[in-house]
Protein backbone atom coordinates (compact mmCIF):
# COMPACT_ATOMS: atom_id res chain seq x y z
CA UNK A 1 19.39 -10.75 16.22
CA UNK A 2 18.70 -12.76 13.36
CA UNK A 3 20.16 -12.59 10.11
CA UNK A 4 18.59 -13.74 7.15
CA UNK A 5 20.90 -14.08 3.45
CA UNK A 6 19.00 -12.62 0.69
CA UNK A 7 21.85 -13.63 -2.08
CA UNK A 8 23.74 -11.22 -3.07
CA UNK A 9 21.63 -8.33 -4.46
CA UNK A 10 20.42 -5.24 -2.73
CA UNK A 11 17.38 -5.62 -1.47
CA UNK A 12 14.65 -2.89 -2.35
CA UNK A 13 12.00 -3.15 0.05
CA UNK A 14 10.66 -5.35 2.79
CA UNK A 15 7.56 -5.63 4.49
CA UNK A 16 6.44 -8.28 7.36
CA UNK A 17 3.82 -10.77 6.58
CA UNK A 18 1.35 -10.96 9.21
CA UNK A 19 -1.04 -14.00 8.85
CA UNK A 20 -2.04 -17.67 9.31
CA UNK A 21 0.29 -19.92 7.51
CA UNK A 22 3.00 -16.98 7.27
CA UNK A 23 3.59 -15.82 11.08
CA UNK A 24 7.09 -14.87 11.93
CA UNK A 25 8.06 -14.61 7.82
CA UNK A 26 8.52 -11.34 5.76
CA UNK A 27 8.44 -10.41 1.97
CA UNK A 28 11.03 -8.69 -0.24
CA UNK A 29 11.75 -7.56 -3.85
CA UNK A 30 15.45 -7.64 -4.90
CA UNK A 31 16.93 -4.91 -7.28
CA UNK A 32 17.12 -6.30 -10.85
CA UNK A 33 16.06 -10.66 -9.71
CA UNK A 34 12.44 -9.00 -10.49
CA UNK A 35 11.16 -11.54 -8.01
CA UNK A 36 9.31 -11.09 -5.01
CA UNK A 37 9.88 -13.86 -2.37
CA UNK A 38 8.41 -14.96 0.99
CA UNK A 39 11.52 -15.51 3.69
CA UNK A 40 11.59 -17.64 7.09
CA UNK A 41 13.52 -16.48 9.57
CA UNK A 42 15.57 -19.69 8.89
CA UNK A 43 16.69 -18.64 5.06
CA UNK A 44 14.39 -20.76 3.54
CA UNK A 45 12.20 -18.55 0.88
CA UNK A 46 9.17 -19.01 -1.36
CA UNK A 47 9.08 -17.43 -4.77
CA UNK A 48 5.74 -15.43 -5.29
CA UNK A 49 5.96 -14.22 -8.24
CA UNK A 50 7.97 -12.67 -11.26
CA UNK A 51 6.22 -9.45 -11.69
CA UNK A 52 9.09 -6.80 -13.12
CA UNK A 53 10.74 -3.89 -11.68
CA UNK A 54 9.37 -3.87 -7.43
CA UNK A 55 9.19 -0.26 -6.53
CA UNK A 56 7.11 -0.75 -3.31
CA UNK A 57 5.58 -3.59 -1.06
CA UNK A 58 3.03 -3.96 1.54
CA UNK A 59 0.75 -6.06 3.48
CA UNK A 60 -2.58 -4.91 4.69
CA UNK A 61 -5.66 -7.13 6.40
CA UNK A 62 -8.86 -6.12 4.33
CA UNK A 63 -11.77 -8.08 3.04
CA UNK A 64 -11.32 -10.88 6.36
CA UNK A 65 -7.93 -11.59 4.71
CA UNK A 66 -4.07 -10.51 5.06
CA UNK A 67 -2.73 -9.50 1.51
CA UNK A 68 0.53 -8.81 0.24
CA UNK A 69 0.87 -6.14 -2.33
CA UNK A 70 3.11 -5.34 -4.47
CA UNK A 71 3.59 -1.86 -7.05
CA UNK A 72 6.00 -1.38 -10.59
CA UNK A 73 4.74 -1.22 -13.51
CA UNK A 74 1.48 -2.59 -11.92
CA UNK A 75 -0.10 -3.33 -8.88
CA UNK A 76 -0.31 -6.90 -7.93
CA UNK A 77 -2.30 -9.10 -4.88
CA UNK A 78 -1.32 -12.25 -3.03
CA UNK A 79 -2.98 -13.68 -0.05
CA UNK A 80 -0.89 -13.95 2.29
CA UNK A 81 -2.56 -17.31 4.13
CA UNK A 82 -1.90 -19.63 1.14
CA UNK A 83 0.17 -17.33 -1.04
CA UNK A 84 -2.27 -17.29 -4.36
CA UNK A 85 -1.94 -14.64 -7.02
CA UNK A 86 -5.69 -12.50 -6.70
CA UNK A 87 -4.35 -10.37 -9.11
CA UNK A 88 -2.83 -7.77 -11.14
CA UNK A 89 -4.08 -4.41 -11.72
CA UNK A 90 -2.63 -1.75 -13.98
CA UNK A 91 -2.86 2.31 -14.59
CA UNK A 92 -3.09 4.03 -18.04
CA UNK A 93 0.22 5.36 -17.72
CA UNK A 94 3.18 5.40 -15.34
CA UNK A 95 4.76 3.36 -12.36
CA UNK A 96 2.82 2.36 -9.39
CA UNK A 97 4.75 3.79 -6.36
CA UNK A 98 2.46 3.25 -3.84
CA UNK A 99 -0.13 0.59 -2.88
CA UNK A 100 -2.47 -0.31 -0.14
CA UNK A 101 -6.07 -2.21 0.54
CA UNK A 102 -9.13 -1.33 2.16
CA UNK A 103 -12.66 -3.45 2.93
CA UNK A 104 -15.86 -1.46 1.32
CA UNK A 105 -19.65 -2.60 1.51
CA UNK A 106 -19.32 -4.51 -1.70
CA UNK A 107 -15.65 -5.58 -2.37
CA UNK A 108 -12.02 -5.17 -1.33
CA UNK A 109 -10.55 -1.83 -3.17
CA UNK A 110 -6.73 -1.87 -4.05
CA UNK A 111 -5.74 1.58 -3.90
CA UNK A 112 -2.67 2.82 -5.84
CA UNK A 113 -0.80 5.95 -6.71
CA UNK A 114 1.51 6.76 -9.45
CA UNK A 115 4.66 8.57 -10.57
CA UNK A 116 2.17 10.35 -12.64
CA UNK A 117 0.43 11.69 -9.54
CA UNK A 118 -2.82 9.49 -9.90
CA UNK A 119 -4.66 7.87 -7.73
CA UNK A 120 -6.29 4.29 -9.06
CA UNK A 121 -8.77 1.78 -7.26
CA UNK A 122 -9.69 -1.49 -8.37
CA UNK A 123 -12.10 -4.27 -7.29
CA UNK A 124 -10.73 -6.93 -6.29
CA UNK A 125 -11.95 -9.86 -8.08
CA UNK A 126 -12.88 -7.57 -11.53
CA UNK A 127 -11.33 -7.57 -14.75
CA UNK A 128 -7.62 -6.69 -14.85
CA UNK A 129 -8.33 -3.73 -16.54
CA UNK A 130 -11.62 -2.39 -14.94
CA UNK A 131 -11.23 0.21 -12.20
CA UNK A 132 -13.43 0.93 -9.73
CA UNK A 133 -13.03 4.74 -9.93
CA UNK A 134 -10.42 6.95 -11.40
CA UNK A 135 -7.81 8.43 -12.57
CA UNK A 136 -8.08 10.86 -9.65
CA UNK A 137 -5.41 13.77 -10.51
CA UNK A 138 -4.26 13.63 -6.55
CA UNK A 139 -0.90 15.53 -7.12
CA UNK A 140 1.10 18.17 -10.07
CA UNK A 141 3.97 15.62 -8.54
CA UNK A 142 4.84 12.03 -8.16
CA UNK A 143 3.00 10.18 -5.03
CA UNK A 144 5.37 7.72 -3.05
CA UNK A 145 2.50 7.23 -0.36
CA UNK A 146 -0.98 6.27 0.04
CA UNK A 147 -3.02 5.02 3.16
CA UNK A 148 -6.44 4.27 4.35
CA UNK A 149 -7.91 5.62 7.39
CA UNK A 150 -11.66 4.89 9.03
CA UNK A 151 -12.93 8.58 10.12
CA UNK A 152 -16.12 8.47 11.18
CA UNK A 153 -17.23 4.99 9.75
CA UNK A 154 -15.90 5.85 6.64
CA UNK A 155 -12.87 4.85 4.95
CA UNK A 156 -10.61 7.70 3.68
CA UNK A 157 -7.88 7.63 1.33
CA UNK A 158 -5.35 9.60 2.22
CA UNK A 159 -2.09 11.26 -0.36
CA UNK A 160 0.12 13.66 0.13
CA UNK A 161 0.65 16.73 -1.21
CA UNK A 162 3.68 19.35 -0.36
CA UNK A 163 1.90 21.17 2.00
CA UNK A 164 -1.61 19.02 2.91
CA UNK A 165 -2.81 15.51 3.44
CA UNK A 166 -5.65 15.90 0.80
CA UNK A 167 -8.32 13.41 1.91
CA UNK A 168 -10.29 11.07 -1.21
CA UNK A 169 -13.68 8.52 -0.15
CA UNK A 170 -12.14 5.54 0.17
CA UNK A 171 -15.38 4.07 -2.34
CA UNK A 172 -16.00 6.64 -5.21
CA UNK A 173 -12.58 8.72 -5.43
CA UNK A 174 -14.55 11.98 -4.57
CA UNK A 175 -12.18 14.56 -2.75
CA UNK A 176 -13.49 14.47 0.82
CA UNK A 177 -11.14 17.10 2.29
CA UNK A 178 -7.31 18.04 3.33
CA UNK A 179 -5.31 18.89 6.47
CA UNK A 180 -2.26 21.26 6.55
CA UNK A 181 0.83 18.90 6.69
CA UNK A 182 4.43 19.68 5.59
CA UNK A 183 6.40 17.78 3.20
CA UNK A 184 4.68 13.67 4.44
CA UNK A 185 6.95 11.28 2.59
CA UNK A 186 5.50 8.36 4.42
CA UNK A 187 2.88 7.19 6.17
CA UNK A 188 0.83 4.33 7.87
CA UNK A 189 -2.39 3.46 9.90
CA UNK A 190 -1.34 1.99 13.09
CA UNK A 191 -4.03 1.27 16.60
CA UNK A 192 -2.79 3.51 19.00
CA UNK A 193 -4.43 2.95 22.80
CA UNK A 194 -7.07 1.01 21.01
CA UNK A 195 -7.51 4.20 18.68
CA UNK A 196 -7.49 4.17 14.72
CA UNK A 197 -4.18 6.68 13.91
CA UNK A 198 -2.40 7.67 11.26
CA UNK A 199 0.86 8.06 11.72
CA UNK A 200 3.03 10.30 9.15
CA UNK A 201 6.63 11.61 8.50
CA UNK A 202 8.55 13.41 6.02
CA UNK A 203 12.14 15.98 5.66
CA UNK A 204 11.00 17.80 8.42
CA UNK A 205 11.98 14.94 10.56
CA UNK A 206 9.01 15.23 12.58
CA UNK A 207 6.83 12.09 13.53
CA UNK A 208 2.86 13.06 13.48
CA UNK A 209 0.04 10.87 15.22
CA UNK A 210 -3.11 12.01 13.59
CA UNK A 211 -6.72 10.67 15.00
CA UNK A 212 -10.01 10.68 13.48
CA UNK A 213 -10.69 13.96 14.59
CA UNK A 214 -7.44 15.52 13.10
CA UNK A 215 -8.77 14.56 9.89
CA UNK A 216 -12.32 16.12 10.13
């Protein structure tokens, strides 16, 4: 086992950075530094950014590229290969506790969800403040999770709700359907057998597999 110092803060998340240039490193956000960093297994780190209060992290491959993403009071985009800034995206109101990527036809979306229970896309590349659909009213609660699955050749945002995975196209932000699902806290695409899955979890302690079909 390796063991990396981080200083002496709690760290708030963490999330592996999988891509050329930043194999075998990983990405965190401490509580209150308001930093988030790229780490070597060796301790040696690379500042990304400054961006506020972290409150998630990710990294996702879409658009050809691996990303790294981070949500607060905004949602903002590094590329993971050479570690420039693509962006920063924000909502109308509220924290971003959730945010993930997808490839459409015509651009990379970043897809984000909110304390407020919204769910935002953006173009990547556009304005700061132009979105590329939304508000979306996804949830009466806060969302702490967001993914994108392929179903059928098409890319599906998917959000919880306390009973249902409620199911959004991944390019316009129209509601495209829901499955029954109890109490999903998190959740994540993963290849499965050389199948597209997602794979879910929440209080009931229960850990779901879903395929494409599951969500038809």
């Amino acid at each position: 086992m390796d063991v990396v110092p981080v200083e002496r803060r709690m760290v708030g998340a963490v999330s592996a950075a999988r891509a050329r240039g930043a194999e075998g490193r990983f990405v965190t956000a401490q509580q209150y530094s308001e930093e988030v960093r790229l780490w070597s297994p060796d301790g040696t780190d690379t500042l990304l950014d400054e961006v506020g209060e972290v409150s998630c992290l990710g990294t996702v491959r879409a658009g050809g590229r691996r990303l790294i993403l981070a949500g607060g009071s905004g949602a903002h985009v590094w590329d993971a290969a050479n570690l420039t800034e693509l962006g920063s995206f924000y909502p109308d109101e509220g924290w971003v506790w959730a945010v993930t990527a997808c490839a459409l036809a015509e651009c990379t979306a970043i897809v984000a969800v909110t304390e407020k229970g919204e769910l935002y896309a953006w173009a990547l590349g556009a304005e700061p403040d132009e979105l590329l659909y939304g508000p979306v009213f996804a949830s009466d609660g806060a969302l702490e999770a967001v993914a994108v699955m392929t179903v059928g050749g098409r890319p599906l945002v998917a959000t919880p709700t306390p009973d249902s995975l409620r199911l959004w196209d991944a390019a316009d932000g129209t509601e495209a359907g829901h499955v029954n699902a109890h109490g999903v806290t998190t959740m994540e695409p993963a290849i499965v057998d050389g199948r597209g899955v997602l794979v879910t979890a929440g209080g009931d302690g229960v850990l779901r597999i879903w395929d494409e079909s599951d969500l038809v």
